[in-house]
N, C-alpha and C. Protein backbone atom coordinates (compact mmCIF):
# COMPACT_ATOMS: atom_id res chain seq x y z
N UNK A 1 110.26 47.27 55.04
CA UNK A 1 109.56 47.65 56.26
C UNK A 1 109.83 49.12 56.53
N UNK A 2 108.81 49.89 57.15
CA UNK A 2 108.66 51.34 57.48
C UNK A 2 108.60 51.41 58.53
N UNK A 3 109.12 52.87 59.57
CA UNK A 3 109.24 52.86 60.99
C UNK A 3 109.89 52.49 61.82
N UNK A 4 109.85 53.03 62.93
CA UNK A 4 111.26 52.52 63.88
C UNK A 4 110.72 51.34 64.36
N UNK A 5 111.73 50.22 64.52
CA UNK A 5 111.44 48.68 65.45
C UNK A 5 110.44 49.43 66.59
N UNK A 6 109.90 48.47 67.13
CA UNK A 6 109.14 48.87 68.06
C UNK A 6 109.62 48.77 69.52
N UNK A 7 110.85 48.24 70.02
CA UNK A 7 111.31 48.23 71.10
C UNK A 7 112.51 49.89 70.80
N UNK A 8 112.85 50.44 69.78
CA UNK A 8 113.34 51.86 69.59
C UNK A 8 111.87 52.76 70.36
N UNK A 9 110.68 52.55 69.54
CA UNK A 9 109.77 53.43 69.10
C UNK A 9 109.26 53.45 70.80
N UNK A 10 108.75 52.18 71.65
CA UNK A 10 109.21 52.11 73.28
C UNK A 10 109.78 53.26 73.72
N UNK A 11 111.08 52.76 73.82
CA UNK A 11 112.09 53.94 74.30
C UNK A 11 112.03 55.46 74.07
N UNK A 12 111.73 55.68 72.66
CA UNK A 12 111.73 56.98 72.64
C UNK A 12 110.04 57.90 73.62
N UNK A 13 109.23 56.95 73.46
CA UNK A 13 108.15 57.74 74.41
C UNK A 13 107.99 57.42 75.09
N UNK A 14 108.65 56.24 75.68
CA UNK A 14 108.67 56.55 77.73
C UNK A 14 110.18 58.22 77.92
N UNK A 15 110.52 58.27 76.81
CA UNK A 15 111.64 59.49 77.31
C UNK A 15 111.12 60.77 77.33
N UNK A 16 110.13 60.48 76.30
CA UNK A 16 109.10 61.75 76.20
C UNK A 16 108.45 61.80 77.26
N UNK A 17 107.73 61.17 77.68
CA UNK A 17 106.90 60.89 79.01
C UNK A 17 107.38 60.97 80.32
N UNK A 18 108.90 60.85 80.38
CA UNK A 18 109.69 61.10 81.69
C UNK A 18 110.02 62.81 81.11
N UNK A 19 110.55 63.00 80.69
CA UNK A 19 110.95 64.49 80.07
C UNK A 19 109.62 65.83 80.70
N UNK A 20 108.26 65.02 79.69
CA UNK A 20 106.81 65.92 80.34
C UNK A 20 106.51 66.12 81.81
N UNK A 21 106.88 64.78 82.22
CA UNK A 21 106.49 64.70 83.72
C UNK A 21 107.74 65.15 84.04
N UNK A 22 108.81 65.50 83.84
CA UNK A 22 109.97 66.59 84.99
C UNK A 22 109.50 67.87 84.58
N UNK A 23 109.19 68.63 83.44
CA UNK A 23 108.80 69.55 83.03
C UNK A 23 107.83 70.07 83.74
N UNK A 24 106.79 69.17 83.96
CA UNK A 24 105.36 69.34 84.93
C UNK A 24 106.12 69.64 86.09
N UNK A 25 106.69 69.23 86.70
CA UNK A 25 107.29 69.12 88.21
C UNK A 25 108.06 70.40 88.07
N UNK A 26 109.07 70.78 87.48
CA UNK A 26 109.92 72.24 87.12
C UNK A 26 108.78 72.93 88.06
N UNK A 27 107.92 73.06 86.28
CA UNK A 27 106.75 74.27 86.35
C UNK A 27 106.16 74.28 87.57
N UNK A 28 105.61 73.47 88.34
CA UNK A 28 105.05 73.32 89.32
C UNK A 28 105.32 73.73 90.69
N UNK A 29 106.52 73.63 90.53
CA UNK A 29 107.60 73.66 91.89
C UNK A 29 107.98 75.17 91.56
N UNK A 30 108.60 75.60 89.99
CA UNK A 30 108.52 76.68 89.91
C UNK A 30 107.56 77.88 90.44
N UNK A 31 106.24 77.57 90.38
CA UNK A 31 105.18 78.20 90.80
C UNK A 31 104.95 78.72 91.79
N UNK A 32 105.11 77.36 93.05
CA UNK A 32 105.32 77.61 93.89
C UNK A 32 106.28 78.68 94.32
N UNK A 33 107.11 77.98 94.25
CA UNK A 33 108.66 79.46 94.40
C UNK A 33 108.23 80.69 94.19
N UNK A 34 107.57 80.74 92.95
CA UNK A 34 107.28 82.14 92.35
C UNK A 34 106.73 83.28 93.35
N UNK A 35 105.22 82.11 93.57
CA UNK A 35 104.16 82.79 94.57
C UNK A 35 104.81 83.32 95.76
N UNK A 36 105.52 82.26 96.49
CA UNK A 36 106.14 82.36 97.89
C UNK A 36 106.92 83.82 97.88
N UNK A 37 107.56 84.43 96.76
CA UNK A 37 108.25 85.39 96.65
C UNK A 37 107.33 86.77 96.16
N UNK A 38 106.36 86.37 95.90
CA UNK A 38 105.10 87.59 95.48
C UNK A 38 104.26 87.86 96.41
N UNK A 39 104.29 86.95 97.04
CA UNK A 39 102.90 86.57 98.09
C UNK A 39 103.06 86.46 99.46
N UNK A 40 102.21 86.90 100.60
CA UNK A 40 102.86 87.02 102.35
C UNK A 40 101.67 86.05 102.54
N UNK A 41 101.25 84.90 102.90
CA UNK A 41 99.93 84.94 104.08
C UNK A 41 100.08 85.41 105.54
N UNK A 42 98.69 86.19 105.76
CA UNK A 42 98.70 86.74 107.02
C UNK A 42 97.46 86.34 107.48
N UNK A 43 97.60 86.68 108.63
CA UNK A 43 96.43 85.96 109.57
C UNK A 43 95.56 87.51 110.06
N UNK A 44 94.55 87.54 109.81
CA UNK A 44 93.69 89.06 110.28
C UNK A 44 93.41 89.13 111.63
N UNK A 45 94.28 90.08 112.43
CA UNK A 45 94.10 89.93 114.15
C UNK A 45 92.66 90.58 114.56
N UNK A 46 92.45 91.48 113.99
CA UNK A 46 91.04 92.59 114.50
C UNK A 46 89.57 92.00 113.17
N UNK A 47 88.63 92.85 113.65
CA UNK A 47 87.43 93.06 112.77
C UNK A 47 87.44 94.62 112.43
N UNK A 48 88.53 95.32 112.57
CA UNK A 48 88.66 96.75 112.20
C UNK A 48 88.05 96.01 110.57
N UNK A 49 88.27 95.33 109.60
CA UNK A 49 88.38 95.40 108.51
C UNK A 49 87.51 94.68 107.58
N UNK A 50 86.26 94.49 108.77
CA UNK A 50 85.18 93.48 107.90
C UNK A 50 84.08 94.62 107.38
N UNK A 51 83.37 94.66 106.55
CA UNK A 51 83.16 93.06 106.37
C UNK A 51 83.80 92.74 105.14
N UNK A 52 84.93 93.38 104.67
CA UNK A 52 85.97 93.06 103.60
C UNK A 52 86.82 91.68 104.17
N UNK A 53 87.56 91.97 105.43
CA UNK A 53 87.86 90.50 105.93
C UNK A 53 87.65 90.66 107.31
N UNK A 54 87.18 89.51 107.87
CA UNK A 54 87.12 89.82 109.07
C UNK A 54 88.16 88.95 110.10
N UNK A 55 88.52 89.21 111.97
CA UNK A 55 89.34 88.70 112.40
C UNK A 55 89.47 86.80 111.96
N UNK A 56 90.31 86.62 112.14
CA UNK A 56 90.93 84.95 111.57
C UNK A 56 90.97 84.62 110.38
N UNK A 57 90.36 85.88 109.41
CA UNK A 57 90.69 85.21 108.27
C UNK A 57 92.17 85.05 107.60
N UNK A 58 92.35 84.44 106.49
CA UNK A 58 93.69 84.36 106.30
C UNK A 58 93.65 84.61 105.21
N UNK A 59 94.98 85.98 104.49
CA UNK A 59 94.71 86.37 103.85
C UNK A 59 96.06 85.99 102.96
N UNK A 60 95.91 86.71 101.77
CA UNK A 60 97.29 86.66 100.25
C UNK A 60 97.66 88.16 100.63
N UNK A 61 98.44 88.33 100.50
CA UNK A 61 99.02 90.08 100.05
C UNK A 61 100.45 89.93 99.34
N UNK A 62 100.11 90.64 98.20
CA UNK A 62 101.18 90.91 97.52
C UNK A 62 102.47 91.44 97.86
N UNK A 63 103.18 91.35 97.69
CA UNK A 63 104.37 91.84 98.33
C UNK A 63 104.99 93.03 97.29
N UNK A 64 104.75 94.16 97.88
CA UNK A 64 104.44 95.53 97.23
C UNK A 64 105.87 96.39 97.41
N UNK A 65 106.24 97.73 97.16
CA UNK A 65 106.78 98.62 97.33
C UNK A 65 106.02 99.46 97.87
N UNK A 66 106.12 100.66 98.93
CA UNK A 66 105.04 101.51 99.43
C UNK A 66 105.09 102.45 98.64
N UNK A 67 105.79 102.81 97.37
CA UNK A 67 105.71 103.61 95.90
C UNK A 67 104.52 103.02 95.28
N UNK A 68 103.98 101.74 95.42
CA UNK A 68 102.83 101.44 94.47
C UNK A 68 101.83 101.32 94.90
N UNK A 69 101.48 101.97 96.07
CA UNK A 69 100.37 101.87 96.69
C UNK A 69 99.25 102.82 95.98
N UNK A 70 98.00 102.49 95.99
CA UNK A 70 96.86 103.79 95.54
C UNK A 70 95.89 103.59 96.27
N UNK A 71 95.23 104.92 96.43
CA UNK A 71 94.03 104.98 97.12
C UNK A 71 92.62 103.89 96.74
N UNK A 72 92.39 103.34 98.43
CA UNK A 72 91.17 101.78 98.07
C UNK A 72 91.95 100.69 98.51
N UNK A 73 93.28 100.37 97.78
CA UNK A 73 94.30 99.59 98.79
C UNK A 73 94.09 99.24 99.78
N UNK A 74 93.51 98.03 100.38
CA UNK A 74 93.65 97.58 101.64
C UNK A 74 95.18 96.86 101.66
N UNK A 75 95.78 97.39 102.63
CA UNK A 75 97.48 97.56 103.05
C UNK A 75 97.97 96.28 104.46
N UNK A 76 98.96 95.98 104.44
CA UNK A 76 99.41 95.65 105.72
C UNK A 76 100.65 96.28 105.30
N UNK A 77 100.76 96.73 106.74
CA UNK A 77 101.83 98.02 107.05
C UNK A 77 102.54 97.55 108.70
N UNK A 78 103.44 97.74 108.83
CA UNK A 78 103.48 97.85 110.08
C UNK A 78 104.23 99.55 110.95
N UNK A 79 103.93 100.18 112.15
CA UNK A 79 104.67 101.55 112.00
C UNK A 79 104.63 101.23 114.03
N UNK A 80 105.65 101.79 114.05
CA UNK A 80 105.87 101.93 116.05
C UNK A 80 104.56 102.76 116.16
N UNK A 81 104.09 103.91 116.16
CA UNK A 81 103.32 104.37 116.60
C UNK A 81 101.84 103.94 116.96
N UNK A 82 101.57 102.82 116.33
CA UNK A 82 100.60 102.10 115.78
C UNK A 82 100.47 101.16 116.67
N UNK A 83 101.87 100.34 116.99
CA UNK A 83 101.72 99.66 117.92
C UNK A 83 102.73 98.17 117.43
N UNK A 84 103.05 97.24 117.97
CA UNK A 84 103.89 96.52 117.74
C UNK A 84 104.00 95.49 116.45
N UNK A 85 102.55 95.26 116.01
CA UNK A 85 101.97 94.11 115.33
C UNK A 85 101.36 94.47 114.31
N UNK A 86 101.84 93.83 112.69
CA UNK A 86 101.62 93.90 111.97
C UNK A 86 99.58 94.40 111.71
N UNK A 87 99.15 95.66 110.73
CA UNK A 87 98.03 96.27 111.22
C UNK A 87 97.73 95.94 109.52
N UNK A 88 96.21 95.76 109.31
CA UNK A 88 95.64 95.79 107.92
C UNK A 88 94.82 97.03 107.83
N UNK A 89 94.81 97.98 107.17
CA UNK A 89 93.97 98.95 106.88
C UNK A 89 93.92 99.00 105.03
N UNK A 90 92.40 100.03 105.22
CA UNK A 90 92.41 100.78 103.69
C UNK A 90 93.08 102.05 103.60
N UNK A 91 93.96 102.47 102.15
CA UNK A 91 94.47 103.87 102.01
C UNK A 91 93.26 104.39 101.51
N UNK A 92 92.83 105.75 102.00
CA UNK A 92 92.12 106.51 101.25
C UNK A 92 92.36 107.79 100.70
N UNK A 93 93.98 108.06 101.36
CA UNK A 93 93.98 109.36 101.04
C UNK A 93 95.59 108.93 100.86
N UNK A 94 96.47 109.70 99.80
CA UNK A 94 97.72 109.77 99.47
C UNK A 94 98.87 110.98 99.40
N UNK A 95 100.13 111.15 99.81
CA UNK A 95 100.53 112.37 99.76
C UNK A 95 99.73 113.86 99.38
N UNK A 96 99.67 115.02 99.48
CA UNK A 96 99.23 115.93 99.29
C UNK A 96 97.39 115.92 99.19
N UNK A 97 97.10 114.78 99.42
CA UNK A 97 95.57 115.04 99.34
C UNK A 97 94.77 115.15 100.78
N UNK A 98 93.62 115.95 100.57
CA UNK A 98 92.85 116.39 102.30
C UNK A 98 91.71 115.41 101.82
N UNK A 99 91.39 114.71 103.23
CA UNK A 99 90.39 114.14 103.70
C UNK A 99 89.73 114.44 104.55
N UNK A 100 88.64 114.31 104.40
CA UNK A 100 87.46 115.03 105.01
C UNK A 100 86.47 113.95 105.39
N UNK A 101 85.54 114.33 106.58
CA UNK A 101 84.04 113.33 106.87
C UNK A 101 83.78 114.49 107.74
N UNK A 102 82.38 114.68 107.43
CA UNK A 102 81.91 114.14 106.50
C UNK A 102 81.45 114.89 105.68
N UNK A 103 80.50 115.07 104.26
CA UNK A 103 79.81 116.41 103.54
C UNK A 103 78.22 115.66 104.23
N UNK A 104 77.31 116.54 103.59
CA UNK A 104 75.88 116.76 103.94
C UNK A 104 75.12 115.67 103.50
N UNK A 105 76.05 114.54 102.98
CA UNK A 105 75.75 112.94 103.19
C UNK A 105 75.79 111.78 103.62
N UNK A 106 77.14 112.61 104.41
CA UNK A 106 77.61 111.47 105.46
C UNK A 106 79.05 110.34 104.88
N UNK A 107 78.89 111.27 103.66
CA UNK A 107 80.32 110.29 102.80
C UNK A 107 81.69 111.19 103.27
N UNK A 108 82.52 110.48 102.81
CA UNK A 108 84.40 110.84 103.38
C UNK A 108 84.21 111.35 101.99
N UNK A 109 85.06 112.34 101.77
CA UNK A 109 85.26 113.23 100.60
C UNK A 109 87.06 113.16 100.53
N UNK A 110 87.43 113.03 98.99
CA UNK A 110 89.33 113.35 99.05
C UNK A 110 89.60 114.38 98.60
N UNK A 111 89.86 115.60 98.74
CA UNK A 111 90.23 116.76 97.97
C UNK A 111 88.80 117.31 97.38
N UNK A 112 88.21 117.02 97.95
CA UNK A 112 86.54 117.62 97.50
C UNK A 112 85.57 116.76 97.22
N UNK A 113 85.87 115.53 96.69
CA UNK A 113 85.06 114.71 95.96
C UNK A 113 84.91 113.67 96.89
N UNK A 114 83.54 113.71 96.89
CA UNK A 114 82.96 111.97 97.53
C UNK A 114 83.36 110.71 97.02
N UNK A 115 83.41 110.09 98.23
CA UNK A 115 84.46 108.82 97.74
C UNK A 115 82.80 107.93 98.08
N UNK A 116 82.62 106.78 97.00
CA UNK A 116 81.06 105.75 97.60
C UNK A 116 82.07 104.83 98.18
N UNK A 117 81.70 104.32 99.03
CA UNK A 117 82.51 103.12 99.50
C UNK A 117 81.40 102.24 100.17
N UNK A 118 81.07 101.53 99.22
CA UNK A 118 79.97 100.22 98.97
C UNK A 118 80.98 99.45 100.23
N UNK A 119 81.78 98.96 100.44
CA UNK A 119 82.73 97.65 101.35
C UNK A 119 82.22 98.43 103.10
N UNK A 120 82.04 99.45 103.02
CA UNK A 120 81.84 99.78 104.33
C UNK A 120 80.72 98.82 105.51
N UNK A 121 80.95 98.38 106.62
CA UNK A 121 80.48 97.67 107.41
C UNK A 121 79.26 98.42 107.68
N UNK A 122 77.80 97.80 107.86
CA UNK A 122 76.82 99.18 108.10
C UNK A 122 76.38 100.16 106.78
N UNK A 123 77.12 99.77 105.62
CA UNK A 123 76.98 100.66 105.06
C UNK A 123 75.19 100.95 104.40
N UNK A 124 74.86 101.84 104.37
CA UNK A 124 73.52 102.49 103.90
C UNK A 124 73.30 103.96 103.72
N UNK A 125 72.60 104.13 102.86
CA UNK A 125 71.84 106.04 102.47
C UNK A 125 72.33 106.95 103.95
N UNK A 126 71.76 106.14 104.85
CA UNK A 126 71.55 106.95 106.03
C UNK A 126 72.39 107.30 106.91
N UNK A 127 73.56 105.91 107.07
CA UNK A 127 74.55 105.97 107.43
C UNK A 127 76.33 106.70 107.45
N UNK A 128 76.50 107.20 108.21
CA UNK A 128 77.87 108.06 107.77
C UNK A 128 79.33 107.47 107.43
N UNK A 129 80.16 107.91 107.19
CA UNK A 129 81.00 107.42 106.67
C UNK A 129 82.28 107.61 107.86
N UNK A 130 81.62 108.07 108.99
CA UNK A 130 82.51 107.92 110.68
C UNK A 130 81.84 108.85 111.57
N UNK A 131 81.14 108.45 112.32
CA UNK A 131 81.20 109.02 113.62
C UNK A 131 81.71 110.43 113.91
N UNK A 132 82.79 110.38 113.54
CA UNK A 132 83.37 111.48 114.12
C UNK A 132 84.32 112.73 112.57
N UNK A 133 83.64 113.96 113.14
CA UNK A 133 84.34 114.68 111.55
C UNK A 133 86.08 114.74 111.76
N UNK A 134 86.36 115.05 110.86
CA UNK A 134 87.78 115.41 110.85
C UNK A 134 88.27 116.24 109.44
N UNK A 135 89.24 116.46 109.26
CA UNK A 135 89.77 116.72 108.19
C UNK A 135 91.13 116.43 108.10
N UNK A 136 92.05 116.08 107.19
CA UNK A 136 93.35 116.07 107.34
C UNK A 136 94.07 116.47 106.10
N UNK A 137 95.03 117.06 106.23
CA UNK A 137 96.25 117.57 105.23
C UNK A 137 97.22 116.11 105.08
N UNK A 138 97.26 115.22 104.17
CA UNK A 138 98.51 113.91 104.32
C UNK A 138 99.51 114.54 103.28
N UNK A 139 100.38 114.47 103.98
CA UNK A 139 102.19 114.61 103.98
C UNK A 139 102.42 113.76 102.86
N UNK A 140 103.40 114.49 101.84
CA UNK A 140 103.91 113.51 101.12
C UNK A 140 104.27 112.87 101.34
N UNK A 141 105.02 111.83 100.54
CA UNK A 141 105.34 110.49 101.19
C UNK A 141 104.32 109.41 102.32
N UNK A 142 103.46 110.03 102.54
CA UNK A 142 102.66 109.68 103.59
C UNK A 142 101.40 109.07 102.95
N UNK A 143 100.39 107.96 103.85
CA UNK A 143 98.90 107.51 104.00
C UNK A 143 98.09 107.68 104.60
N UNK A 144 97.10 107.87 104.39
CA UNK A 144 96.03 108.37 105.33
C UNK A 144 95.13 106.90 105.51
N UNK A 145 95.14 105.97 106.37
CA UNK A 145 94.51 104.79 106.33
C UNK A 145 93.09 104.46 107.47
N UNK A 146 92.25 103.63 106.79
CA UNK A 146 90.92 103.94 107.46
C UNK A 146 90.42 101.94 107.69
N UNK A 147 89.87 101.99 108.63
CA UNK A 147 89.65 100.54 108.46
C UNK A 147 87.64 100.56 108.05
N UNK A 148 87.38 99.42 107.35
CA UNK A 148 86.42 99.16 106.76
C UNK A 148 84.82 99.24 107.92
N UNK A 149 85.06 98.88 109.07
CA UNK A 149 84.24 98.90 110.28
C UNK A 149 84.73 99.94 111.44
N UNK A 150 84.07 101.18 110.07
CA UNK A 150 84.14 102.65 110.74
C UNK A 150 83.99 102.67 112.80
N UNK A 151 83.40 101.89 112.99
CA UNK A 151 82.32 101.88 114.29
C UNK A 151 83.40 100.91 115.18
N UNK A 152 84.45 100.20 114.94
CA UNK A 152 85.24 99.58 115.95
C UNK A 152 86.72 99.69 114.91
N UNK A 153 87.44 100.79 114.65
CA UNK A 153 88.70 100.53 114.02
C UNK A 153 89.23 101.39 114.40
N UNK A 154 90.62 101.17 115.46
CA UNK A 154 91.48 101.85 115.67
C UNK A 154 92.67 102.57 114.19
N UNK A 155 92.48 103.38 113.72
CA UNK A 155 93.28 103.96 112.64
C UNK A 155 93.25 105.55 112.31
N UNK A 156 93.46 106.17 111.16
CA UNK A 156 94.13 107.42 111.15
C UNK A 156 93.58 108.58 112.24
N UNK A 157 92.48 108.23 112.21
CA UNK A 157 90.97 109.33 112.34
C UNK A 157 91.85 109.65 113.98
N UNK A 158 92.33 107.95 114.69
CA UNK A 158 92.61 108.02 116.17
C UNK A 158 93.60 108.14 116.54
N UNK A 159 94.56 108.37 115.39
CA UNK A 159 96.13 109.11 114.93
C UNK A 159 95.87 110.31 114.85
N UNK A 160 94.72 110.67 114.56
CA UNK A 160 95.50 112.39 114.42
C UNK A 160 96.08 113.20 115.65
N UNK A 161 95.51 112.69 116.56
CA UNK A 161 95.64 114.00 117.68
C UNK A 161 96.75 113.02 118.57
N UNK A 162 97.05 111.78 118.27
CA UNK A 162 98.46 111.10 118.56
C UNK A 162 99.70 111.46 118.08
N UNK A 163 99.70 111.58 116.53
CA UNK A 163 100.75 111.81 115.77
C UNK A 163 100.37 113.05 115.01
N UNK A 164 99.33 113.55 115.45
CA UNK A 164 99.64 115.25 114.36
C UNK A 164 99.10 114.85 112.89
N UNK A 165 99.57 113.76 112.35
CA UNK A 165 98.74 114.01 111.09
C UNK A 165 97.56 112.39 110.86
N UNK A 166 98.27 111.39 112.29
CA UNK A 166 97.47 110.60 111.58
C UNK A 166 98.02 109.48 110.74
N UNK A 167 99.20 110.19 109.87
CA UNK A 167 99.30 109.17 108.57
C UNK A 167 100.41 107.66 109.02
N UNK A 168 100.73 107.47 107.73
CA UNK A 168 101.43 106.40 107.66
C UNK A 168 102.74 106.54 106.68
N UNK A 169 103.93 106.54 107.16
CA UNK A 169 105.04 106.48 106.13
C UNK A 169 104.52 105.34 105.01
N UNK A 170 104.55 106.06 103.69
CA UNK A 170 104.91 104.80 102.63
C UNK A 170 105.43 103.94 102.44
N UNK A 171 106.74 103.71 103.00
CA UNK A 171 107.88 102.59 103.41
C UNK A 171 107.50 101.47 104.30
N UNK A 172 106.51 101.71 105.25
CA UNK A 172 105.93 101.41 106.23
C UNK A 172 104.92 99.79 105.82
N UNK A 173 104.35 99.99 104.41
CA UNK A 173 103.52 99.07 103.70
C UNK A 173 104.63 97.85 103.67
N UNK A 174 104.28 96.39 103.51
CA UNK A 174 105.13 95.27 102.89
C UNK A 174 104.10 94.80 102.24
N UNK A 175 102.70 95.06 101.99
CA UNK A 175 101.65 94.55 101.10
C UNK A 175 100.54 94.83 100.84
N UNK A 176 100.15 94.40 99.72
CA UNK A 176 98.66 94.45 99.38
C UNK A 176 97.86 93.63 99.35
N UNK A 177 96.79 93.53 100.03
CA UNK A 177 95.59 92.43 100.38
C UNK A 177 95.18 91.83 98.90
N UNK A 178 95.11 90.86 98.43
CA UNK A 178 94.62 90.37 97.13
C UNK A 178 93.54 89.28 97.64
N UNK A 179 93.61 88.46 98.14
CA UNK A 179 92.67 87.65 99.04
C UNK A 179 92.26 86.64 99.61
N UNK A 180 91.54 86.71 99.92
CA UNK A 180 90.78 85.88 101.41
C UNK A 180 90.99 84.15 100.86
N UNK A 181 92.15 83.86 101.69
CA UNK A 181 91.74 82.21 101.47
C UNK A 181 91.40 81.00 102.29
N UNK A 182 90.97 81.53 103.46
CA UNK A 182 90.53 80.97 104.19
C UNK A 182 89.63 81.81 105.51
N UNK A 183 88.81 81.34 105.76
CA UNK A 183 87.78 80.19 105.58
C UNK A 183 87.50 79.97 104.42
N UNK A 184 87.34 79.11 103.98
CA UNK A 184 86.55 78.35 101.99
C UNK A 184 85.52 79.49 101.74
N UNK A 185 84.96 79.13 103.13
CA UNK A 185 83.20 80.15 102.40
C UNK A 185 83.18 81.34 101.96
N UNK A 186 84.51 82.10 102.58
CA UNK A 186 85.00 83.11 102.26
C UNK A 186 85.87 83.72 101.09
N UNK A 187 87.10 82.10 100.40
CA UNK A 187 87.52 82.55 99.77
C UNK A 187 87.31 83.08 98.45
N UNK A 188 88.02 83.88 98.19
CA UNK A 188 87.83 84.79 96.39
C UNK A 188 89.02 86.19 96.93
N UNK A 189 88.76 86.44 95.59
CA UNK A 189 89.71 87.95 95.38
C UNK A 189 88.89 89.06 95.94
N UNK A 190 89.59 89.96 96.46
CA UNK A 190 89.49 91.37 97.01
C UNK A 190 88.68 92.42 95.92
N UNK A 191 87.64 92.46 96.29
CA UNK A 191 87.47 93.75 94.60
C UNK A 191 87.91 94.82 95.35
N UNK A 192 87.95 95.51 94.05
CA UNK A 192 89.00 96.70 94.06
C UNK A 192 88.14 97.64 94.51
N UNK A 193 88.42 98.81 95.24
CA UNK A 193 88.00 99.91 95.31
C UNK A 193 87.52 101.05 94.64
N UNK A 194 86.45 101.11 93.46
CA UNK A 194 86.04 101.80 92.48
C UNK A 194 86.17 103.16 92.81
N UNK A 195 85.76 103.59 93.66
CA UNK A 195 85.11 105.15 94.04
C UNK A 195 86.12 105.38 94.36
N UNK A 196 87.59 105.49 94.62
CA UNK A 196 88.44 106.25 94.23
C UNK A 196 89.43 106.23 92.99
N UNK A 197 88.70 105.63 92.29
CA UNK A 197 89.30 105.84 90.15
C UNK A 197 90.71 105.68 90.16
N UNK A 198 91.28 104.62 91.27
CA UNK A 198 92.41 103.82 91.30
C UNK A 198 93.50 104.74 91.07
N UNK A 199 93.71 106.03 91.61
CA UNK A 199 94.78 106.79 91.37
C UNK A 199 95.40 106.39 92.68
């Protein structure tokens, strides 16, 4: 006769089968853990930031260093000046670079160059890229942050003549928006910010 008895051959793959299924459970549980330590959910207080997200949605953000931030970044930051409660904005502008709104199109320009920013609330040909001009010099170490619904967002533009430049300490960030998971209808990932070439 060939093969293990069959009450051996039993035993050995229910052990396999308990073994897979703790393995599954590890990994699983591992995962979890993982995320929880990569990942913040936050709850979106304003519509400064639609129609990328708008108030109640609930969001993922990575749990970042304010060293890895780049311009397009939609951020949660929190800073006293700002106000008490955790704030979501976009970076558009980074240490040593000037921002500008608008040129003779109505687009925000970084160091000269037009930034397209398709995510803008309102956005169209005709439409500007804020209300109101400005320019700014951002401080190293520093952000220049803009919220997506130019037309109701308290941020840098309404910093400047508060704080002189406007910006945001880098340190200041604990994340990066990755995305929307609730409401359902809403959820998916954040696209990235093209028109500033992810520097």
């Amino acid at each position: 006769m060939s093969g293990a008895p069959p009450r051996r051959a039993g035993r050995v793959g229910r052990t396999l089968s308990g073994l897979a299924v703790g393995l599954g459970c590890v990994l699983l549980l591992g995962g979890f853990v993982l995320a929880a330590v990569l990942y913040q959910p936050y709850t979106v207080p304003t519509d400064s930031m639609a129609p990328s997200v708008a108030a109640g949605d609930r969001v993922l953000a990575q749990r970042i260093d304010g060293g890895e931030v780049r311009r397009g970044d939609v951020v949660v930051f929190e800073d006293d000046d700002w106000g008490p409660s955790l704030m979501i904005k976009r970076v558009v502008g980074i240490g040593g670079d000037t921002v500008a709104c608008c040129d003779d199109r109505g687009r925000l320009t970084v160091n000269g160059d037009p930034v397209a920013e398709s995510y803008l609330a309102g956005d169209s040909e005709d439409s500007a890229a804020s209300a109101m001009n400005f320019t700014a010099e951002v401080p190293d170490g520093e952000l220049f942050l803009l919220g997506d619904n130019r037309m109701d967002s308290r941020d840098s533009r309404s910093m400047l003549t508060e704080t002189g430049t406007g910006t945001v300490p880098r340190d200041a960030v604990s994340g990066r928006v990755e995305a929307v998971v609730w409401p359902l209808g809403e959820f998916g990932v954040l696209p990235r910010a093209a028109g500033f070439g992810y520097s």
